[in-house]
C-alpha atoms as a PDB file:
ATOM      1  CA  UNK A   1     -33.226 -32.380  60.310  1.00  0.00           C
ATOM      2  CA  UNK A   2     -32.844 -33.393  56.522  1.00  0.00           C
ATOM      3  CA  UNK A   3     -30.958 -32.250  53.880  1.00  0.00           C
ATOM      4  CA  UNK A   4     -31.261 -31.808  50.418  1.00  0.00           C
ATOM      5  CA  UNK A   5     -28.639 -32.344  47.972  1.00  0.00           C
ATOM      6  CA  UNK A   6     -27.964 -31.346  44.040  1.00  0.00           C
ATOM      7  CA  UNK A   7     -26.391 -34.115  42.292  1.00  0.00           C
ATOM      8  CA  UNK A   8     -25.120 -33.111  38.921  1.00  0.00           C
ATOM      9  CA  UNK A   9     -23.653 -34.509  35.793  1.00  0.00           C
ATOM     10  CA  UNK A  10     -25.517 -37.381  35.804  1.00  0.00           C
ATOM     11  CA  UNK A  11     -25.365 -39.970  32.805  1.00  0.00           C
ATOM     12  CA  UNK A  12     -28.338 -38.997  30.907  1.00  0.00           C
ATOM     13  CA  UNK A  13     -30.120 -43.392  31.180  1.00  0.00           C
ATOM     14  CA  UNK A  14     -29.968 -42.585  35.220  1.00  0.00           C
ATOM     15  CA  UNK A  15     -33.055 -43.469  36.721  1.00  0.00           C
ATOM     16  CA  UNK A  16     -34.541 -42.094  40.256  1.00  0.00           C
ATOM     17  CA  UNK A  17     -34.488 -45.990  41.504  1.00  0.00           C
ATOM     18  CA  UNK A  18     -30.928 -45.492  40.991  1.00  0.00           C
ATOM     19  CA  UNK A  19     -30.168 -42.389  42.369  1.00  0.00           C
ATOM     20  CA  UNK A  20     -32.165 -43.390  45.137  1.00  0.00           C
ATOM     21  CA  UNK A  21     -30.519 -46.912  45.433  1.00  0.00           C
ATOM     22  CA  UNK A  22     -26.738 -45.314  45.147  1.00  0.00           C
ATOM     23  CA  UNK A  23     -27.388 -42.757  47.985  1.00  0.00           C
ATOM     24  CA  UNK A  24     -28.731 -44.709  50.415  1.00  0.00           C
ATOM     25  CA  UNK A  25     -25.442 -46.719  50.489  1.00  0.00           C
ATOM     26  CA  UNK A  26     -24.207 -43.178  52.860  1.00  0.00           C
ATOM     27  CA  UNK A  27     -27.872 -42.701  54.622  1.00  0.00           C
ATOM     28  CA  UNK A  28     -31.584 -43.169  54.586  1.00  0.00           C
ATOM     29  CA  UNK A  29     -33.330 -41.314  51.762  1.00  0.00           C
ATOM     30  CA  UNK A  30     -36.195 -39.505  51.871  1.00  0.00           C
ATOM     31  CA  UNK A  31     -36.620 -38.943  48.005  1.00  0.00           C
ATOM     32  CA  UNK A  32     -34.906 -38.828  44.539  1.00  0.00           C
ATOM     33  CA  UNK A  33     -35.321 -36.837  42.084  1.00  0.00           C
ATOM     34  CA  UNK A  34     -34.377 -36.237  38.418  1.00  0.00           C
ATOM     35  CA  UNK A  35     -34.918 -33.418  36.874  1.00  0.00           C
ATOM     36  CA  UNK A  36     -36.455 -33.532  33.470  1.00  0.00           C
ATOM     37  CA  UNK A  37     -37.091 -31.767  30.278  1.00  0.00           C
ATOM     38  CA  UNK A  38     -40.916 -30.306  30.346  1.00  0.00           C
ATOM     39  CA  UNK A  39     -41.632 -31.295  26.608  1.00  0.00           C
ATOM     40  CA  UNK A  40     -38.978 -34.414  25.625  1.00  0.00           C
ATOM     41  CA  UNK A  41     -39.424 -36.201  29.320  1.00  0.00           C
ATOM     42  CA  UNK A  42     -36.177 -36.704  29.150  1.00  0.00           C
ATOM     43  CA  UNK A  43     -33.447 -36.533  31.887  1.00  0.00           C
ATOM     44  CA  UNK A  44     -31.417 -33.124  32.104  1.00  0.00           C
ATOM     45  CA  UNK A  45     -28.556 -34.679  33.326  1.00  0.00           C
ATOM     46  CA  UNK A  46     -29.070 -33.288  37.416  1.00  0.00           C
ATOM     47  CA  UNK A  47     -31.603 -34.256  39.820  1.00  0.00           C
ATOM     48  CA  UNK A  48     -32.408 -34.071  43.762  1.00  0.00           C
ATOM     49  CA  UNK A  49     -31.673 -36.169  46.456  1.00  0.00           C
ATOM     50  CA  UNK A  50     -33.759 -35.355  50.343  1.00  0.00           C
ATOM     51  CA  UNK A  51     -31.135 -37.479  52.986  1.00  0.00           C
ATOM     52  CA  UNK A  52     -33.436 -37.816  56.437  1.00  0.00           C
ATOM     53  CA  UNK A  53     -30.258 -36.259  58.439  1.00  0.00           C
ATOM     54  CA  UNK A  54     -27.604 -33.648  58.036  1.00  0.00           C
ATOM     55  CA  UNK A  55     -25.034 -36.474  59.080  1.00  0.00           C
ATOM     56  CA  UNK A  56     -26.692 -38.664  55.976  1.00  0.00           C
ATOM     57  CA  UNK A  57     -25.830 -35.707  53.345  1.00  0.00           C
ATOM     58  CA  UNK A  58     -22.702 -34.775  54.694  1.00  0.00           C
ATOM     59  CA  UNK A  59     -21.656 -38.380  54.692  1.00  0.00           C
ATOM     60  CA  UNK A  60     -23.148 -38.677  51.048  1.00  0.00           C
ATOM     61  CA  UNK A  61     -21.669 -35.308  49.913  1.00  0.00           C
ATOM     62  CA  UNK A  62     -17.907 -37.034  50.713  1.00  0.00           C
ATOM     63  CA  UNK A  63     -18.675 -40.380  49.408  1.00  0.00           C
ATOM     64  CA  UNK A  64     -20.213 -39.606  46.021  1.00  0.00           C
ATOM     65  CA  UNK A  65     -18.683 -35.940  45.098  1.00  0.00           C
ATOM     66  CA  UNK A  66     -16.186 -36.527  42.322  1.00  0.00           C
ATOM     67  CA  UNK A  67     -17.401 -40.336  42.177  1.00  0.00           C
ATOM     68  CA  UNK A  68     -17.513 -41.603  38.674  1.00  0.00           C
ATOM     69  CA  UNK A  69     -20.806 -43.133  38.001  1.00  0.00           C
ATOM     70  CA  UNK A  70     -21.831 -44.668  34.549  1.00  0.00           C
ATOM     71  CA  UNK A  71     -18.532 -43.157  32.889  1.00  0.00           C
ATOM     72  CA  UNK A  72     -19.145 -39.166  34.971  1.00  0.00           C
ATOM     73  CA  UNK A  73     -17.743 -37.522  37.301  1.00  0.00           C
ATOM     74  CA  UNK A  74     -20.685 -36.537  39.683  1.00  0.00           C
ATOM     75  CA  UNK A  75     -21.106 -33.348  41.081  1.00  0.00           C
ATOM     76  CA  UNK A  76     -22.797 -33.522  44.684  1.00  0.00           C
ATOM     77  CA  UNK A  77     -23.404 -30.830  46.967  1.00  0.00           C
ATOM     78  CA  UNK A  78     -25.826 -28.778  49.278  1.00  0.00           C
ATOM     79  CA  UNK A  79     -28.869 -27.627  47.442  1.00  0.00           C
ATOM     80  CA  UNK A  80     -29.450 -23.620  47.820  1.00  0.00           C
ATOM     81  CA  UNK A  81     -32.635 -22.692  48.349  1.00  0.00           C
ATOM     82  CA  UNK A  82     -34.992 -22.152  44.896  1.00  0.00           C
ATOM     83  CA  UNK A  83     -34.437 -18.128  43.901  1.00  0.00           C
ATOM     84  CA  UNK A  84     -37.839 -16.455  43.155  1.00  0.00           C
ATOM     85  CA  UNK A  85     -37.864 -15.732  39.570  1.00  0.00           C
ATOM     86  CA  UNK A  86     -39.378 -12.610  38.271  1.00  0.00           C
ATOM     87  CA  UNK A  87     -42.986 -11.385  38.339  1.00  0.00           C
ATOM     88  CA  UNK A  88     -45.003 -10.880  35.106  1.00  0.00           C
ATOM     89  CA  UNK A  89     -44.889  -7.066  34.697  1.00  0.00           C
ATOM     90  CA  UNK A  90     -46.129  -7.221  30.815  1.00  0.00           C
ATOM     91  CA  UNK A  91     -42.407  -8.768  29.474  1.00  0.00           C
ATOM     92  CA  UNK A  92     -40.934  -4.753  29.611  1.00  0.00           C
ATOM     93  CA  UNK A  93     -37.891  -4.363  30.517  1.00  0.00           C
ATOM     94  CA  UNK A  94     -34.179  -4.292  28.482  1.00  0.00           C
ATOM     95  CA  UNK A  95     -35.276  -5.688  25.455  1.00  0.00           C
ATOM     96  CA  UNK A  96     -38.470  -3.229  25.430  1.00  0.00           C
ATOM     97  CA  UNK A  97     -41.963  -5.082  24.223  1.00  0.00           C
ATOM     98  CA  UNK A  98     -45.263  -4.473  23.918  1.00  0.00           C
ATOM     99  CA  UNK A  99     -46.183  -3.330  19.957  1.00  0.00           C
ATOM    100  CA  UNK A 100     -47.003  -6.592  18.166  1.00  0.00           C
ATOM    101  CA  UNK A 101     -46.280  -7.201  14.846  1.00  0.00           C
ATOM    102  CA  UNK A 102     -43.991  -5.745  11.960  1.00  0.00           C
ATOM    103  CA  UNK A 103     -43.401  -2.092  12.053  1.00  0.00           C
ATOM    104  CA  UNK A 104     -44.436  -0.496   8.820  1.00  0.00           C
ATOM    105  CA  UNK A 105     -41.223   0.640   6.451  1.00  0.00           C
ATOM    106  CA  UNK A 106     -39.941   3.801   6.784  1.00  0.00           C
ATOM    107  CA  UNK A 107     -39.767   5.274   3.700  1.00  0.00           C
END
């Protein structure tokens, strides 16, 4: 069974070659990751790494947590499962909403 790991502050030039490359050093990979911004392209500094076993990402969890890579301490450890984010219900809620445009002065 695999298992997917967060990896987290990650130097920013990181590729997924490399990820992919320093991870399989504890196991055999089954994909890397890196999570980037939707509009620059650029990394955000975290990605995702799939090891093929649970022995693979426990192995890489103890060999790379606290590592320093590229001047940073990386963060590695079991990915949680995704949370479902919020349905569209019209963008109610706390801070109100509907309307649309200025309000006219009270006077």
């Amino acid at each position: 069974m695999s298992m997917k790991l967060f990896v987290g502050n990650l130097s920013f030039q990181t590729s997924s070659q490399q990820l992919e490359e320093l991870f399989a050093q504890a196991g055999t990979v089954q994909s890397a990751v890196l999570v980037t911004d939707r509009d620059t392209r650029r990394s955000r500094g975290f990605g995702f790494v799939e090891m093929s076993t649970r022995e693979g990402g426990e192995a890489a969890i103890r060999q790379f947590n606290g590592m320093e890579v590229d001047g940073r301490n990386l963060t590695v450890n079991e990915a949680r499962p995704r949370e479902e984010r919020g349905g569209g219900g019209g963008g109610r809620g706390p801070r109100g909403g509907g309307g649309g445009g200025r309000r006219p002065p009270r006077w």
